[in-house]
C-alpha atoms as a PDB file:
ATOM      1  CA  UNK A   1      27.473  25.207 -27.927  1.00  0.00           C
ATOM      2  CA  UNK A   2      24.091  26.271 -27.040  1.00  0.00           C
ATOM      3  CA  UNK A   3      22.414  23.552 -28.620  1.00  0.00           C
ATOM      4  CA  UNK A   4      24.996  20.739 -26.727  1.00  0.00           C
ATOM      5  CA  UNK A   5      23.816  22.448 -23.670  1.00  0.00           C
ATOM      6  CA  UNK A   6      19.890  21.652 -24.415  1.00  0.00           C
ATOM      7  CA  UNK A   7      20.609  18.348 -25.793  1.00  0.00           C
ATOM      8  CA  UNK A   8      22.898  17.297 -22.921  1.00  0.00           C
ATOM      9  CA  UNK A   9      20.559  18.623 -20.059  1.00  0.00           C
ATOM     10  CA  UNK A  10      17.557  16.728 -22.194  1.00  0.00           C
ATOM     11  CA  UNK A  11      19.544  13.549 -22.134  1.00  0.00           C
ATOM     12  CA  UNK A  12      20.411  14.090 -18.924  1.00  0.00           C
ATOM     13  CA  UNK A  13      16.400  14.098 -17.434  1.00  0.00           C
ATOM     14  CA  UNK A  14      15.529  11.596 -19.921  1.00  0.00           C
ATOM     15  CA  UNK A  15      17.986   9.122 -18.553  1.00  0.00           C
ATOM     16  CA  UNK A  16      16.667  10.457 -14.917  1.00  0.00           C
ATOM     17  CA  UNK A  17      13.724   9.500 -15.702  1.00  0.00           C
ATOM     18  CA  UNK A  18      13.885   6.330 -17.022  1.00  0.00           C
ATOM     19  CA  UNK A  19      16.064   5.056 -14.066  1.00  0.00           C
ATOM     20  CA  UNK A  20      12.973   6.403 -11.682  1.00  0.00           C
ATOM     21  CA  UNK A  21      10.414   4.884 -14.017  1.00  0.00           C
ATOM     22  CA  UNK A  22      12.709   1.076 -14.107  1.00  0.00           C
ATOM     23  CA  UNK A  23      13.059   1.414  -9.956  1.00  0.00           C
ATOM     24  CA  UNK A  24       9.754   2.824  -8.911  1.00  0.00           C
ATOM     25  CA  UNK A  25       9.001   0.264  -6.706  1.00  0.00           C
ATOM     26  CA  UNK A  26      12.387   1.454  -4.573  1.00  0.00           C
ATOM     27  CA  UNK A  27      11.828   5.282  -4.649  1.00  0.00           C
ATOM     28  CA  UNK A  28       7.861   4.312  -3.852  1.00  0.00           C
ATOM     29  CA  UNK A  29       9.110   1.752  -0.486  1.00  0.00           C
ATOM     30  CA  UNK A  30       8.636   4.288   3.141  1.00  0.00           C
ATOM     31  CA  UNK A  31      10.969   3.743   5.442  1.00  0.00           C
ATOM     32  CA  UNK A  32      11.394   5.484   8.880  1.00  0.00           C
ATOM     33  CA  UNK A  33      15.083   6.556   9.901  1.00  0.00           C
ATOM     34  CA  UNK A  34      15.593   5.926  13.487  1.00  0.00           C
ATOM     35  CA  UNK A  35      18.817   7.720  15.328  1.00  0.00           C
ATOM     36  CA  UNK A  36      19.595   6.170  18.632  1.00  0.00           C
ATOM     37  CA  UNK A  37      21.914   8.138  20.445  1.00  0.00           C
ATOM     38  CA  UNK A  38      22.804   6.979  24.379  1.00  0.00           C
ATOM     39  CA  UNK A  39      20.556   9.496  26.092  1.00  0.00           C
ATOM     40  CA  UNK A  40      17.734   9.647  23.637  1.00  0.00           C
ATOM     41  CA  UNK A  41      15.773   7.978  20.204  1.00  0.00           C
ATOM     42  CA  UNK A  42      14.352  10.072  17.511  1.00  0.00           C
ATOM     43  CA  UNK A  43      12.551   8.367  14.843  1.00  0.00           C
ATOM     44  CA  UNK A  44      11.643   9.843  11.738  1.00  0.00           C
ATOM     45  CA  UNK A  45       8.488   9.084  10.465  1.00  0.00           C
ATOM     46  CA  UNK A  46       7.888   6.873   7.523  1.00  0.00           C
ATOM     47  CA  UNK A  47       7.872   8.520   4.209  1.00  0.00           C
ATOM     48  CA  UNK A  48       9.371   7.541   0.217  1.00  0.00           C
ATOM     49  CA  UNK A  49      12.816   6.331  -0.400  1.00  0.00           C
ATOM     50  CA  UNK A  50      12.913   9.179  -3.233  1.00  0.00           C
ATOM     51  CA  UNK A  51      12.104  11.602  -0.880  1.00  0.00           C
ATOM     52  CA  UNK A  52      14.650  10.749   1.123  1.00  0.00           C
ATOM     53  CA  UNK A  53      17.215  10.674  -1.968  1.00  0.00           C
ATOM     54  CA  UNK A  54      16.061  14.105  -3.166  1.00  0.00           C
ATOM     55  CA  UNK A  55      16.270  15.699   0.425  1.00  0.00           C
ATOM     56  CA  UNK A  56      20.361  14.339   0.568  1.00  0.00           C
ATOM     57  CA  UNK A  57      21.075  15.248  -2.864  1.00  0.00           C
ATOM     58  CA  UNK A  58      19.193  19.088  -2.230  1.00  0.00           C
ATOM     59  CA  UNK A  59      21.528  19.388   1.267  1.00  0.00           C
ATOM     60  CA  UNK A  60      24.269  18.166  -0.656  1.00  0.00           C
ATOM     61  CA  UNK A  61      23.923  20.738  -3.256  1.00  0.00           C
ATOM     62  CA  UNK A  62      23.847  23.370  -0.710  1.00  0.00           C
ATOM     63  CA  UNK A  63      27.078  22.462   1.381  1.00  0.00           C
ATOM     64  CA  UNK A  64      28.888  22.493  -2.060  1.00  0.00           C
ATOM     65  CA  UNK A  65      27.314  25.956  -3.040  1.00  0.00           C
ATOM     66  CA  UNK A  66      28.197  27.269  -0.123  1.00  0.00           C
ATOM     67  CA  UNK A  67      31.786  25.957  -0.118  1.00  0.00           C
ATOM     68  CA  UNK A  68      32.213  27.446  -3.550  1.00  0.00           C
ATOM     69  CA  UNK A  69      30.799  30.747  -2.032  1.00  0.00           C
ATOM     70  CA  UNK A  70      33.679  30.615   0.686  1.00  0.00           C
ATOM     71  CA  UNK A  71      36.265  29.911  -2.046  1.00  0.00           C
ATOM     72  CA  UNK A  72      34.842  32.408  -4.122  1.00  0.00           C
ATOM     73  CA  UNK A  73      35.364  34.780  -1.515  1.00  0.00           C
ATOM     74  CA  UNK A  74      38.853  33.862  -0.913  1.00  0.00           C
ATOM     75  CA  UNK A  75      39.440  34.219  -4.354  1.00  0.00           C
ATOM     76  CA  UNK A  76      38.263  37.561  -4.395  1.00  0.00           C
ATOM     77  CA  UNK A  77      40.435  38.829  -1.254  1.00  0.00           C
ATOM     78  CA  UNK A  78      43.484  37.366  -2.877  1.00  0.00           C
ATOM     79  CA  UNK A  79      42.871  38.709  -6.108  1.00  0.00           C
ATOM     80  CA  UNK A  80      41.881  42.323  -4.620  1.00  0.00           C
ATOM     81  CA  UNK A  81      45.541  42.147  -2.694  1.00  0.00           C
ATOM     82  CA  UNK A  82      47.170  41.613  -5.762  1.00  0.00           C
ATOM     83  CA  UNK A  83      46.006  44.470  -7.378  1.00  0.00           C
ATOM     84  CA  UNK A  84      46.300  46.838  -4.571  1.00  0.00           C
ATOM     85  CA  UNK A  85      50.170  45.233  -5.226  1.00  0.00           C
ATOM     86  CA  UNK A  86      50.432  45.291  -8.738  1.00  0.00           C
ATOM     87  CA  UNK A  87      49.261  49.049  -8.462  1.00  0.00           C
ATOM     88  CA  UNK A  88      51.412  50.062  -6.050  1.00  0.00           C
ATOM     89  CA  UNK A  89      54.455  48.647  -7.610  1.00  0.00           C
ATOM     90  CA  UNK A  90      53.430  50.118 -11.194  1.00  0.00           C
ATOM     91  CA  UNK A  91      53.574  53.816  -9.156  1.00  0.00           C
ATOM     92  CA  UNK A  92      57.106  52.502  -8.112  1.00  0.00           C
ATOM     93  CA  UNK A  93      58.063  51.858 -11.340  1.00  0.00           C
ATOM     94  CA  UNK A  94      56.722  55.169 -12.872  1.00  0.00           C
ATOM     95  CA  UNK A  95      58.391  56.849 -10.237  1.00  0.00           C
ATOM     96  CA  UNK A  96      62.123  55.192 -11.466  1.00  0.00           C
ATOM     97  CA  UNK A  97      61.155  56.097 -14.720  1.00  0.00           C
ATOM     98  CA  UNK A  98      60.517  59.648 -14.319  1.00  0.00           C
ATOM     99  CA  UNK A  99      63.841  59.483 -12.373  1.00  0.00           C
ATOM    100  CA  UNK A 100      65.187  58.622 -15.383  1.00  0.00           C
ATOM    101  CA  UNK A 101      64.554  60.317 -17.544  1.00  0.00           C
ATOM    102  CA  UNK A 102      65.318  63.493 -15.591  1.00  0.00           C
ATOM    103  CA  UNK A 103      68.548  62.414 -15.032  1.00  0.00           C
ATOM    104  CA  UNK A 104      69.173  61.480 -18.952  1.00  0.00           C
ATOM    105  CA  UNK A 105      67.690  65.427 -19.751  1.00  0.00           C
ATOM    106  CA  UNK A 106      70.498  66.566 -16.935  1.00  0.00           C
ATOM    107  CA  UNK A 107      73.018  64.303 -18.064  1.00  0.00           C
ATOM    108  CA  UNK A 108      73.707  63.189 -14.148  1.00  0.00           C
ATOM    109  CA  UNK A 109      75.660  59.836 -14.113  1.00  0.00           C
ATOM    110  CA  UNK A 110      74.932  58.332 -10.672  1.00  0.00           C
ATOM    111  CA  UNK A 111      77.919  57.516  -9.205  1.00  0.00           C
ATOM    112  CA  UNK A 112      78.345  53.672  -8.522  1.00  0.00           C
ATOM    113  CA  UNK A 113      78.137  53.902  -4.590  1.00  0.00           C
ATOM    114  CA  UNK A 114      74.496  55.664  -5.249  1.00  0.00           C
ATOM    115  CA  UNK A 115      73.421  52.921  -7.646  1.00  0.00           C
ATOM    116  CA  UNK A 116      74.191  50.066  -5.285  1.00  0.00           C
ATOM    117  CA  UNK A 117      71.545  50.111  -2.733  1.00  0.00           C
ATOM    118  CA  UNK A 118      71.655  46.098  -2.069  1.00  0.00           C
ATOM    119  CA  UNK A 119      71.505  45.801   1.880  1.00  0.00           C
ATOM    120  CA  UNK A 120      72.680  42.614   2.176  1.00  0.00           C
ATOM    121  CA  UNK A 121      72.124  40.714   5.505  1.00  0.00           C
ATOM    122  CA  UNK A 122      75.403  40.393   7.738  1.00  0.00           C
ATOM    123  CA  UNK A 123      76.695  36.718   7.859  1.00  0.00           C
ATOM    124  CA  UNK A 124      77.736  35.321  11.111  1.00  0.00           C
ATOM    125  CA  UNK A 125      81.007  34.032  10.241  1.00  0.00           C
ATOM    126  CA  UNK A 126      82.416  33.280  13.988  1.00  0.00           C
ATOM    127  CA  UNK A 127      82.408  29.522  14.689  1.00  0.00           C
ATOM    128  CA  UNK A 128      80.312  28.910  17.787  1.00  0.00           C
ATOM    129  CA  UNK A 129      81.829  25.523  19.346  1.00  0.00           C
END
């Protein structure tokens, strides 16, 4: 797999740079970029169309880096809850089991009233009209 990863990559800036080398005459061409808002103009001054592609492609980059940062961090909080839940139900569970098992050593049946603990919630049955 290592060795895809260098070829690929090597492919990858070899076909880079034989697109740059076929349109050189493009990513070599200044251009100013000029922003007219109502109140005010800003122009940019002149410089390489490649300059210009590598500066959007670099800020690009960083917007999705730090989106992936933010939804890394998400990630984390949700997966930090979970195990703060998983943890806390596994003590729950050890709990019943210990419960258990002392009542199988005492031989204590529950009685059936004990066992069901279901609160259900009370349906309003009266028909409003």
């Amino acid at each position: 797999m290592k060795k895809f990863k260098i070829a690929f990559f090597f492919l990858l800036i070899a076909a880079l740079g034989i697109m740059i080398k076929g349109n050189w005459i493009f990513f070599s061409t200044k251009h100013a970029l000029v922003v007219n808002l109502i109140y005010k103009v800003y122009e940019i001054p002149a410089i390489e169309n490649g300059l210009y592609l590598l500066g959007f492609f670099l800020s690009g980059y960083l917007i999705a880096s730090f989106s992936g940062l933010m939804a890394r961090f998400h990630a984390k909080k949700k997966i930090d809850t979970l195990k703060n839940t998983v943890s806390s139900q596994m003590e729950k569970l050890s709990s019943l089991n210990k419960e258990v098992e002392f009542l199988k050593r005492n031989h204590v049946r529950p009685t059936p009233e004990a066992s069901m603990e279901i609160n259900l919630p009370e349906e309003n049955t009266a028909v409003q009209g």
